[in-house]
PDB file of N, CA and C in Angstrom:
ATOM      1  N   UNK A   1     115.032 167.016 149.093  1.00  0.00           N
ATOM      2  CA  UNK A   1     114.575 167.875 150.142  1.00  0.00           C
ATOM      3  C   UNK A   1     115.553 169.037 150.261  1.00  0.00           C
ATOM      4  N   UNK A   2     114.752 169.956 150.872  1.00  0.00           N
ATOM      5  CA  UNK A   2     115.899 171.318 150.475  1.00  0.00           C
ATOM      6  C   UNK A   2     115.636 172.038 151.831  1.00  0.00           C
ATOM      7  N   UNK A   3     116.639 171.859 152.358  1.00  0.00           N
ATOM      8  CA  UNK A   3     117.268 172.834 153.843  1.00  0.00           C
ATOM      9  C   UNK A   3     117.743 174.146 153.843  1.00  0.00           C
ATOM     10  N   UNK A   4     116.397 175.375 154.438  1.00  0.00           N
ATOM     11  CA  UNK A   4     116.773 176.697 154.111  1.00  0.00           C
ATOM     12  C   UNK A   4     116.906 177.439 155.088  1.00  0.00           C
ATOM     13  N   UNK A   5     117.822 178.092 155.743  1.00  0.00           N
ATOM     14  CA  UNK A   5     117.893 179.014 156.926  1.00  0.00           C
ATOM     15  C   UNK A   5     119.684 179.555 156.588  1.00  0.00           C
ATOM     16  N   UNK A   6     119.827 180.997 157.285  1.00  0.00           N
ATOM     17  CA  UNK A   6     120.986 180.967 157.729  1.00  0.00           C
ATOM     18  C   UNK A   6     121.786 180.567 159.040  1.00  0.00           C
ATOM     19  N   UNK A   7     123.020 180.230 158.235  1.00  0.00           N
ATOM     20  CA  UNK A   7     123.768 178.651 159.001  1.00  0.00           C
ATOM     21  C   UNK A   7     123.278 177.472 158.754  1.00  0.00           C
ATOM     22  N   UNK A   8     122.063 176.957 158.361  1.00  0.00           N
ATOM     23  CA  UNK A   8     121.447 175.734 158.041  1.00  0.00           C
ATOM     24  C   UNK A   8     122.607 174.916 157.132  1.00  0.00           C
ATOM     25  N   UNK A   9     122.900 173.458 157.700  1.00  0.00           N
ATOM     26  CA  UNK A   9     123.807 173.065 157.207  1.00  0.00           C
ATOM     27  C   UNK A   9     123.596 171.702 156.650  1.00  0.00           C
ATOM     28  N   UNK A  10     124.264 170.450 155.990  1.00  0.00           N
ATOM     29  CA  UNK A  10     124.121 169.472 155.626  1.00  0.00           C
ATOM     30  C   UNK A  10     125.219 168.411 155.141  1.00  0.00           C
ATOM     31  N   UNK A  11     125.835 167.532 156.567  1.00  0.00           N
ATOM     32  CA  UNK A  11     127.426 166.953 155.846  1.00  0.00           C
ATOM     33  C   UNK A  11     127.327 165.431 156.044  1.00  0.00           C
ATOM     34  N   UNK A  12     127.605 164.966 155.152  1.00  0.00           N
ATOM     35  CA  UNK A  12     127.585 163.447 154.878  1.00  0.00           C
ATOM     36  C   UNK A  12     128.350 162.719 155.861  1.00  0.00           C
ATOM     37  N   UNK A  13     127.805 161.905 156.360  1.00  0.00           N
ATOM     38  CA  UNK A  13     128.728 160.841 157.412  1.00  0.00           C
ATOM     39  C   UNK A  13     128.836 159.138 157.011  1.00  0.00           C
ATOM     40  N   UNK A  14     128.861 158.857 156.010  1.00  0.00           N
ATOM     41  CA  UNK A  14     129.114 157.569 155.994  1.00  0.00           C
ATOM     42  C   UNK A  14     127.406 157.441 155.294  1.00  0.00           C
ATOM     43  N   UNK A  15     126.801 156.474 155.393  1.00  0.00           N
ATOM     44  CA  UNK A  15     125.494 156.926 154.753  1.00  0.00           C
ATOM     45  C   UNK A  15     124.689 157.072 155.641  1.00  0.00           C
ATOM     46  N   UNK A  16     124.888 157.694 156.921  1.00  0.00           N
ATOM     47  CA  UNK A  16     123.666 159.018 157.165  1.00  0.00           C
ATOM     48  C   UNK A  16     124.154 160.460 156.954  1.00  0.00           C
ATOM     49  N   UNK A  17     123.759 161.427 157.592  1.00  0.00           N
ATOM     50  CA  UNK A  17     123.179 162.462 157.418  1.00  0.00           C
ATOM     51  C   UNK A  17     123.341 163.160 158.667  1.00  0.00           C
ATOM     52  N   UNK A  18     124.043 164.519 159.065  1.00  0.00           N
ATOM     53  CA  UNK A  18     124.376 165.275 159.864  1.00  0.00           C
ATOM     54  C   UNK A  18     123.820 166.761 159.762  1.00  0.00           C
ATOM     55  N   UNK A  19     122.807 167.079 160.052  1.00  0.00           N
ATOM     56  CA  UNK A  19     122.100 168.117 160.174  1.00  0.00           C
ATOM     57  C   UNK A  19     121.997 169.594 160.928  1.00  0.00           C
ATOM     58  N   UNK A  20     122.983 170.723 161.337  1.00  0.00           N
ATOM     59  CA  UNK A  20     123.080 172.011 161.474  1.00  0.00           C
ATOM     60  C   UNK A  20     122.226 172.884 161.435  1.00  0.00           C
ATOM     61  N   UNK A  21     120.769 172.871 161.987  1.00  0.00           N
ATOM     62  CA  UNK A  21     119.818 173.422 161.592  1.00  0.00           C
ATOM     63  C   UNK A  21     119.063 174.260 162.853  1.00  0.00           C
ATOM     64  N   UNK A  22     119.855 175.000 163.421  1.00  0.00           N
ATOM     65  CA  UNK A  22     119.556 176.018 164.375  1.00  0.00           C
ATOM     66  C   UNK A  22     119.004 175.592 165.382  1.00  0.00           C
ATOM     67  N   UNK A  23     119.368 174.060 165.971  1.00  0.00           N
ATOM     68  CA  UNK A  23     119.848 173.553 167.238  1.00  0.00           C
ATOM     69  C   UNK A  23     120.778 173.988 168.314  1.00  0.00           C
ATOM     70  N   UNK A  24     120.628 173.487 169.211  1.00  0.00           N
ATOM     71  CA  UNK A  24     121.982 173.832 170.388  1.00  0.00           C
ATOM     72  C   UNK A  24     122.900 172.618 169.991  1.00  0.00           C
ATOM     73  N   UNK A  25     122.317 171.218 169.272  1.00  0.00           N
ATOM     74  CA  UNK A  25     123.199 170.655 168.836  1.00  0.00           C
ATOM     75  C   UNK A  25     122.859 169.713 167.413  1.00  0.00           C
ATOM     76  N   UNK A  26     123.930 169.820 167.011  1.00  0.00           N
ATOM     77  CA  UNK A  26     124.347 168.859 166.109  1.00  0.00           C
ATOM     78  C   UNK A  26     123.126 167.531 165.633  1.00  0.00           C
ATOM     79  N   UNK A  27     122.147 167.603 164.778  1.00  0.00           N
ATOM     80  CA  UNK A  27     121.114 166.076 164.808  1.00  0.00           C
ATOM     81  C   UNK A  27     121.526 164.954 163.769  1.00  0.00           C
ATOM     82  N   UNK A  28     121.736 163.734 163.917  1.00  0.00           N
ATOM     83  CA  UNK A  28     122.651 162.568 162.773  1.00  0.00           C
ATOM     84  C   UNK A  28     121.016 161.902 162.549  1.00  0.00           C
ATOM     85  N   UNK A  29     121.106 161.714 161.380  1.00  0.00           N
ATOM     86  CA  UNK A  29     120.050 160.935 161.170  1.00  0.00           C
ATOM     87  C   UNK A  29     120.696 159.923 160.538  1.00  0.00           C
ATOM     88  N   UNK A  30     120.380 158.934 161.223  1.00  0.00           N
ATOM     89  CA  UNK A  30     120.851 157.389 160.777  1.00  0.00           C
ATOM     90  C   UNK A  30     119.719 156.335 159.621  1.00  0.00           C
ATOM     91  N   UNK A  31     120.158 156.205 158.442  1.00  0.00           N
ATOM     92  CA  UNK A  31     119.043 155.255 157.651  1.00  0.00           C
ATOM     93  C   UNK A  31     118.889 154.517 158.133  1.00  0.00           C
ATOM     94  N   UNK A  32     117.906 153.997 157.094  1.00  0.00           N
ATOM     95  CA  UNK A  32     117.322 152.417 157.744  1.00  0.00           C
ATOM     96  C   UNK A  32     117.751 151.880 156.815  1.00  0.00           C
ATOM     97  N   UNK A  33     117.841 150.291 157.237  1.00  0.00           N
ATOM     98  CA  UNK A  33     118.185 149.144 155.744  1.00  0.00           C
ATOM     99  C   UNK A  33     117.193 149.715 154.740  1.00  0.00           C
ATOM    100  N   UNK A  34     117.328 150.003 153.777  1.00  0.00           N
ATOM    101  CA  UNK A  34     116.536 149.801 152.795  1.00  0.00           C
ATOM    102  C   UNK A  34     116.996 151.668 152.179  1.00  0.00           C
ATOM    103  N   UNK A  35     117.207 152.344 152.994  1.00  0.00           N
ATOM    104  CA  UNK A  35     117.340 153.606 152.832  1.00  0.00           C
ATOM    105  C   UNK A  35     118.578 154.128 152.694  1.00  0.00           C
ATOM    106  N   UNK A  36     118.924 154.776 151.568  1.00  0.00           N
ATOM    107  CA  UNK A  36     120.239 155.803 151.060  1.00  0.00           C
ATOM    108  C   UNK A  36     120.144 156.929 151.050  1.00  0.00           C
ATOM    109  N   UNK A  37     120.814 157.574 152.292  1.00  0.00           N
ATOM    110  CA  UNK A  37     120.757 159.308 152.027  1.00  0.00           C
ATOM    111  C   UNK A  37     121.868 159.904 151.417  1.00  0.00           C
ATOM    112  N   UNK A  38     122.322 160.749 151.204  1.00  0.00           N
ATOM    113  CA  UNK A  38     123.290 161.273 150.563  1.00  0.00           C
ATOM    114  C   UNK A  38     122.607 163.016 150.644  1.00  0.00           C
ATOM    115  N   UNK A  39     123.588 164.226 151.173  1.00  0.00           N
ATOM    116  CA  UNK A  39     123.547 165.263 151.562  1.00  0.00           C
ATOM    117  C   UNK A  39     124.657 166.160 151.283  1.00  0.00           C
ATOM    118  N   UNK A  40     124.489 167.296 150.441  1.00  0.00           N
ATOM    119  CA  UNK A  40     125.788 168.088 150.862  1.00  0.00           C
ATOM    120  C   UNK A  40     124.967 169.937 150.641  1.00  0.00           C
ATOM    121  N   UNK A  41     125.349 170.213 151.831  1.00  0.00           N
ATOM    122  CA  UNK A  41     125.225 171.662 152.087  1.00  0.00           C
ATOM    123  C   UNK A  41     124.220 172.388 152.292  1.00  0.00           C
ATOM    124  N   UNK A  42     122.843 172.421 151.529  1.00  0.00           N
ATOM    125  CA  UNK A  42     121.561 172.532 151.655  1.00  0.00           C
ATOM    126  C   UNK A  42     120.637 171.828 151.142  1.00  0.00           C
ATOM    127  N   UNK A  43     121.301 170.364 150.615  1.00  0.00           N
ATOM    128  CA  UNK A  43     119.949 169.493 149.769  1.00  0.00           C
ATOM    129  C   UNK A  43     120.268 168.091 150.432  1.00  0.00           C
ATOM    130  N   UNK A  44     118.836 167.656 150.504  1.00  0.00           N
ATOM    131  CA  UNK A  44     119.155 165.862 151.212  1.00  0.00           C
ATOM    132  C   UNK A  44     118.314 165.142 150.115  1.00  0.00           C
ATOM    133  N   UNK A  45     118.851 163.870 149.722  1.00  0.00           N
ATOM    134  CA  UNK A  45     118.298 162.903 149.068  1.00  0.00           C
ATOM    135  C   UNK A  45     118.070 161.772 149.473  1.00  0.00           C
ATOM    136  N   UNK A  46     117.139 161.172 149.318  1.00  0.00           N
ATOM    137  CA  UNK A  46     116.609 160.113 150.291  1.00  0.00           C
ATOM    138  C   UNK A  46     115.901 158.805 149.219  1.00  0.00           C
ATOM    139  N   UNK A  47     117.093 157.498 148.848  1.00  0.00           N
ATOM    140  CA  UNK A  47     116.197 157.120 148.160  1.00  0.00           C
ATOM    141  C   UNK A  47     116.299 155.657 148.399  1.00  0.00           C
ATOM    142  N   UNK A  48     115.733 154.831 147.754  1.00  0.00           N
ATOM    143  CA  UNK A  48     115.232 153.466 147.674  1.00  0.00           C
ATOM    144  C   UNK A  48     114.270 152.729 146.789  1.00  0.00           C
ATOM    145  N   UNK A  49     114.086 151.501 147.054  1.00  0.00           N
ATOM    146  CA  UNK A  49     113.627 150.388 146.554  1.00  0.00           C
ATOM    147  C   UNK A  49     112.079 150.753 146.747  1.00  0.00           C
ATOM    148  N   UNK A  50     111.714 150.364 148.138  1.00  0.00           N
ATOM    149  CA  UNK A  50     110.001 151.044 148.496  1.00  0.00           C
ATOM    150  C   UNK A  50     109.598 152.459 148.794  1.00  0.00           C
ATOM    151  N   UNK A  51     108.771 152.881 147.927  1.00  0.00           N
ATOM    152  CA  UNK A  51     108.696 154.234 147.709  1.00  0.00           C
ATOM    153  C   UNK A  51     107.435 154.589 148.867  1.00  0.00           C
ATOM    154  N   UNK A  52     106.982 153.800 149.526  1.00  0.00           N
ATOM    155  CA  UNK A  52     106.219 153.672 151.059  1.00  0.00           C
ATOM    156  C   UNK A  52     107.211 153.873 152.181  1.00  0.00           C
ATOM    157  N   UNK A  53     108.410 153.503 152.025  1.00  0.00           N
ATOM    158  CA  UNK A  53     109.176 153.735 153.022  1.00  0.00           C
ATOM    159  C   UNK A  53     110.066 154.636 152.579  1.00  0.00           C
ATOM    160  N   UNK A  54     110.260 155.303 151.901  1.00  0.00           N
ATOM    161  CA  UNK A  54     111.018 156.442 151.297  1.00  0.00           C
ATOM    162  C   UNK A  54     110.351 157.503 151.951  1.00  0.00           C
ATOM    163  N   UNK A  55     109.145 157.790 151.692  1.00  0.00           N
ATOM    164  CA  UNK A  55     108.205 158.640 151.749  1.00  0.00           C
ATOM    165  C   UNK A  55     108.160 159.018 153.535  1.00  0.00           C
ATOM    166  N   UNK A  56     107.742 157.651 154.008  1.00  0.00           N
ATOM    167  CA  UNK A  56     107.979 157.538 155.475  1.00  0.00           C
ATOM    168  C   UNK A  56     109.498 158.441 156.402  1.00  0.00           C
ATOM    169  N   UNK A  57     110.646 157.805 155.469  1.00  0.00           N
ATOM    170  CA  UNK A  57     111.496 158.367 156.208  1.00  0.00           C
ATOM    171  C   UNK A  57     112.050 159.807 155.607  1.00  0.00           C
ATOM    172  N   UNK A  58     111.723 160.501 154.780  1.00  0.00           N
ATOM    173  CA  UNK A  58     111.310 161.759 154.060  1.00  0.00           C
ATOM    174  C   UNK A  58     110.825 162.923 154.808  1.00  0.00           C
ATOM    175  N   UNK A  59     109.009 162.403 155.521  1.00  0.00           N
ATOM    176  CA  UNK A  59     108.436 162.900 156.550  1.00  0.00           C
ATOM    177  C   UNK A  59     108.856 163.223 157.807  1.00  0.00           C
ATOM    178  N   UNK A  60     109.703 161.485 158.458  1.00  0.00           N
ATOM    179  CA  UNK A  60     110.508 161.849 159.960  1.00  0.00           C
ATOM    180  C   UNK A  60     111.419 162.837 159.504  1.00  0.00           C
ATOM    181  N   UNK A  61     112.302 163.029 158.510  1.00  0.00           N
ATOM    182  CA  UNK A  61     113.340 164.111 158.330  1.00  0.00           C
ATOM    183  C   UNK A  61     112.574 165.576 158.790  1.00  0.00           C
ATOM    184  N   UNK A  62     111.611 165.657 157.359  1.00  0.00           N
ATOM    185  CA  UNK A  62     110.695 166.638 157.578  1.00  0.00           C
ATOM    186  C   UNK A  62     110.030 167.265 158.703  1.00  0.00           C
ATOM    187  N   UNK A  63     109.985 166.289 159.772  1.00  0.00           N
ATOM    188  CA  UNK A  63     108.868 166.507 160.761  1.00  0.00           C
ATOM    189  C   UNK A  63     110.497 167.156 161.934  1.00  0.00           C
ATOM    190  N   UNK A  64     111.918 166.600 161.912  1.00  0.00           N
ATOM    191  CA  UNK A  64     112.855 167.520 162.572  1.00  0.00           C
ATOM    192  C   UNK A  64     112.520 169.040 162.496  1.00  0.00           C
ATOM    193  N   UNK A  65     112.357 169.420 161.230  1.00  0.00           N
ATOM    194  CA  UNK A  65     112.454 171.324 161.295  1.00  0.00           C
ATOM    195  C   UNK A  65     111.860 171.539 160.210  1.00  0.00           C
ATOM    196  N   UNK A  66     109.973 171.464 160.546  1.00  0.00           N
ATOM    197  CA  UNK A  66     109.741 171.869 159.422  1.00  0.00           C
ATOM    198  C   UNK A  66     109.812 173.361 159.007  1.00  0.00           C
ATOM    199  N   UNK A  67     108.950 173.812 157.646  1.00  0.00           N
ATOM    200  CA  UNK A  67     109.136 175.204 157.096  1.00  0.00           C
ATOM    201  C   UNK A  67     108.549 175.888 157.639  1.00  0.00           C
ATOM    202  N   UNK A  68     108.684 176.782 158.356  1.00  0.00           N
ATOM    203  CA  UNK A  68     107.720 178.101 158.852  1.00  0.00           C
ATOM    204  C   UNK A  68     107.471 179.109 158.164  1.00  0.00           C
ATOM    205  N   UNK A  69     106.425 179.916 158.338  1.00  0.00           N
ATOM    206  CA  UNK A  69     105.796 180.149 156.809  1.00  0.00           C
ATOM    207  C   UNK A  69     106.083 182.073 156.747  1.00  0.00           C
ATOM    208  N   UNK A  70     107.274 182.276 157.755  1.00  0.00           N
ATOM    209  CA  UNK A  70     107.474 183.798 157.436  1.00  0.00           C
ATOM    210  C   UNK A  70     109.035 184.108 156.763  1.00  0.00           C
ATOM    211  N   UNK A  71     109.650 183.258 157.241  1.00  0.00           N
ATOM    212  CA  UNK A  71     111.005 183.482 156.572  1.00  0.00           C
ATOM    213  C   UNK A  71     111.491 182.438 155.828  1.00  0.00           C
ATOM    214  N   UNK A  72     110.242 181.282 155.561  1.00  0.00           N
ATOM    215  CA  UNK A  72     110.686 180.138 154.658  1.00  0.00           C
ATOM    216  C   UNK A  72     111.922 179.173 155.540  1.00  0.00           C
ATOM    217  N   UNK A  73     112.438 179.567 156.624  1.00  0.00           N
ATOM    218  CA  UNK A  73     113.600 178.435 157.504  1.00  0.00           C
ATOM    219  C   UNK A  73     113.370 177.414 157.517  1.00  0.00           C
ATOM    220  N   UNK A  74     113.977 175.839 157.707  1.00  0.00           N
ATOM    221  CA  UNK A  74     113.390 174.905 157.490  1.00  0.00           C
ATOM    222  C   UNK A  74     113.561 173.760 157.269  1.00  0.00           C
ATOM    223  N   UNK A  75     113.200 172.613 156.827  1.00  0.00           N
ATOM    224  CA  UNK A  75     113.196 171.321 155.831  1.00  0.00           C
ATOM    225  C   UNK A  75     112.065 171.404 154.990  1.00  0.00           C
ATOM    226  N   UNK A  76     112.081 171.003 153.967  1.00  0.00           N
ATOM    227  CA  UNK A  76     110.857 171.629 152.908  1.00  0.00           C
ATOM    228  C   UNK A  76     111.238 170.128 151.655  1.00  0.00           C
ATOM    229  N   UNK A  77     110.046 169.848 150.950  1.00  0.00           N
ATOM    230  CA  UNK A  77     110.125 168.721 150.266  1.00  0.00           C
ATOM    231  C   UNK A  77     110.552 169.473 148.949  1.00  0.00           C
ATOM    232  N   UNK A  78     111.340 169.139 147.906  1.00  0.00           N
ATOM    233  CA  UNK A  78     112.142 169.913 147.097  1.00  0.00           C
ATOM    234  C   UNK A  78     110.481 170.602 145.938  1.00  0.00           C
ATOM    235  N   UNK A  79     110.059 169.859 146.123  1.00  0.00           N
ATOM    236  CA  UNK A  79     108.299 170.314 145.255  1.00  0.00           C
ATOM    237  C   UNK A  79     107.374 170.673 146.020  1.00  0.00           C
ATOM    238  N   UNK A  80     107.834 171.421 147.075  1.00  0.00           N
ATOM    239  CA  UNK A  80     106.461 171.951 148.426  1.00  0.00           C
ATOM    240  C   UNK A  80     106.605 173.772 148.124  1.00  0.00           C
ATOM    241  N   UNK A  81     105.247 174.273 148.155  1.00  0.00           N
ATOM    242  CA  UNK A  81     105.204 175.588 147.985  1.00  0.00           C
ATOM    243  C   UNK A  81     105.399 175.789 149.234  1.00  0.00           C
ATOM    244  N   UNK A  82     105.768 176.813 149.612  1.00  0.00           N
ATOM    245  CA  UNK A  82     105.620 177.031 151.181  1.00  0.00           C
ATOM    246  C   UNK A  82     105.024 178.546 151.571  1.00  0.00           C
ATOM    247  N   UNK A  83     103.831 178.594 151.720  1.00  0.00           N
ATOM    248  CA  UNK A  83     102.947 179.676 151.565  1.00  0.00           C
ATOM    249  C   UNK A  83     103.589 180.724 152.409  1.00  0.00           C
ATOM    250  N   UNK A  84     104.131 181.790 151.778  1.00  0.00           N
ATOM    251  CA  UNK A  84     104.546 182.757 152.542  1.00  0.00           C
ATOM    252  C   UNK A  84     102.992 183.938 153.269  1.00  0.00           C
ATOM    253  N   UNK A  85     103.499 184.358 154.898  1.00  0.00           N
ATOM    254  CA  UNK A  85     102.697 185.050 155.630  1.00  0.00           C
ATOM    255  C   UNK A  85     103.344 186.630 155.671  1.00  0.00           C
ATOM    256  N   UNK A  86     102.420 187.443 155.531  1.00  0.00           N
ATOM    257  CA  UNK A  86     102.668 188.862 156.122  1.00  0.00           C
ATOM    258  C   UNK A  86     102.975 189.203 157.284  1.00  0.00           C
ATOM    259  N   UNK A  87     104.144 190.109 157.523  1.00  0.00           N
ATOM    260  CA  UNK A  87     105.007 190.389 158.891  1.00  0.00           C
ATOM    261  C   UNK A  87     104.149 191.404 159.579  1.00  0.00           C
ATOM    262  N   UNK A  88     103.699 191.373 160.756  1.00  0.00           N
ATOM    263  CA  UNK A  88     102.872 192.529 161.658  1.00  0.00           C
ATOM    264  C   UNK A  88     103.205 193.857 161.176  1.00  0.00           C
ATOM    265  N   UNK A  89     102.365 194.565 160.788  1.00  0.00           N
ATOM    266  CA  UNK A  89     103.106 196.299 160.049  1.00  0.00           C
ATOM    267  C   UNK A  89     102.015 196.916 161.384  1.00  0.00           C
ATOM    268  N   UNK A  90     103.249 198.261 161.660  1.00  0.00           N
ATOM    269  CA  UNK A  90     102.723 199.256 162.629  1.00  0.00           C
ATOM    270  C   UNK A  90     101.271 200.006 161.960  1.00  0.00           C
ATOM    271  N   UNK A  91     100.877 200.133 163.184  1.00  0.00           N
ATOM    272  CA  UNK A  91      99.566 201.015 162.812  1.00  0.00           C
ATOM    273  C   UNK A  91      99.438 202.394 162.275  1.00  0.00           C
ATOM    274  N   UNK A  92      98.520 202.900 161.495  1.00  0.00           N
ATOM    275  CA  UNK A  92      99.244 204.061 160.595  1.00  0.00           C
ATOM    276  C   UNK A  92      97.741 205.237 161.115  1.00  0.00           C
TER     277      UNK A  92
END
């Protein structure tokens, strides 16, 4: 998974995950048994044994900050297009 904004951040705590992502604060995401994250700077990896529950806790990450579709900012799945939108242009 790939974390894009400026300041958007990503620092390993033991095996969760400490997230900088244009909050007022600080978000830890704690695994679950079965789940290994591992993170540094703008990429998170998320893996395991059941690929049903991988997927699952992939999404809750995802669903923190997802991608918005004008400046790409975000959590984004490392294989997700993320359809870029046109910015309001003045009237001519």
């Amino acid at each position: 998974m790939n974390v894009n904004g400026v300041g958007f951040k990503v620092t390993q705590k033991g095996n969760d995950v400490e997230l900088g992502i244009g909050l007022s604060h600080p978000v830890l995401v704690k695994a679950e048994p079965g789940i290994k994250l591992t993170g540094d700077k703008t990429e998170i990896s998320v893996k395991g044994i059941d690929k049903e529950q991988v997927g699952r806790f992939a999404a809750y990450i995802r669903d923190i900050k997802p991608c918005e579709p004008y400046h790409a900012y975000g959590i984004s799945y490392s294989d997700e297009v993320v359809v870029r939108k046109e910015a309001k242009s003045a009237k001519k």
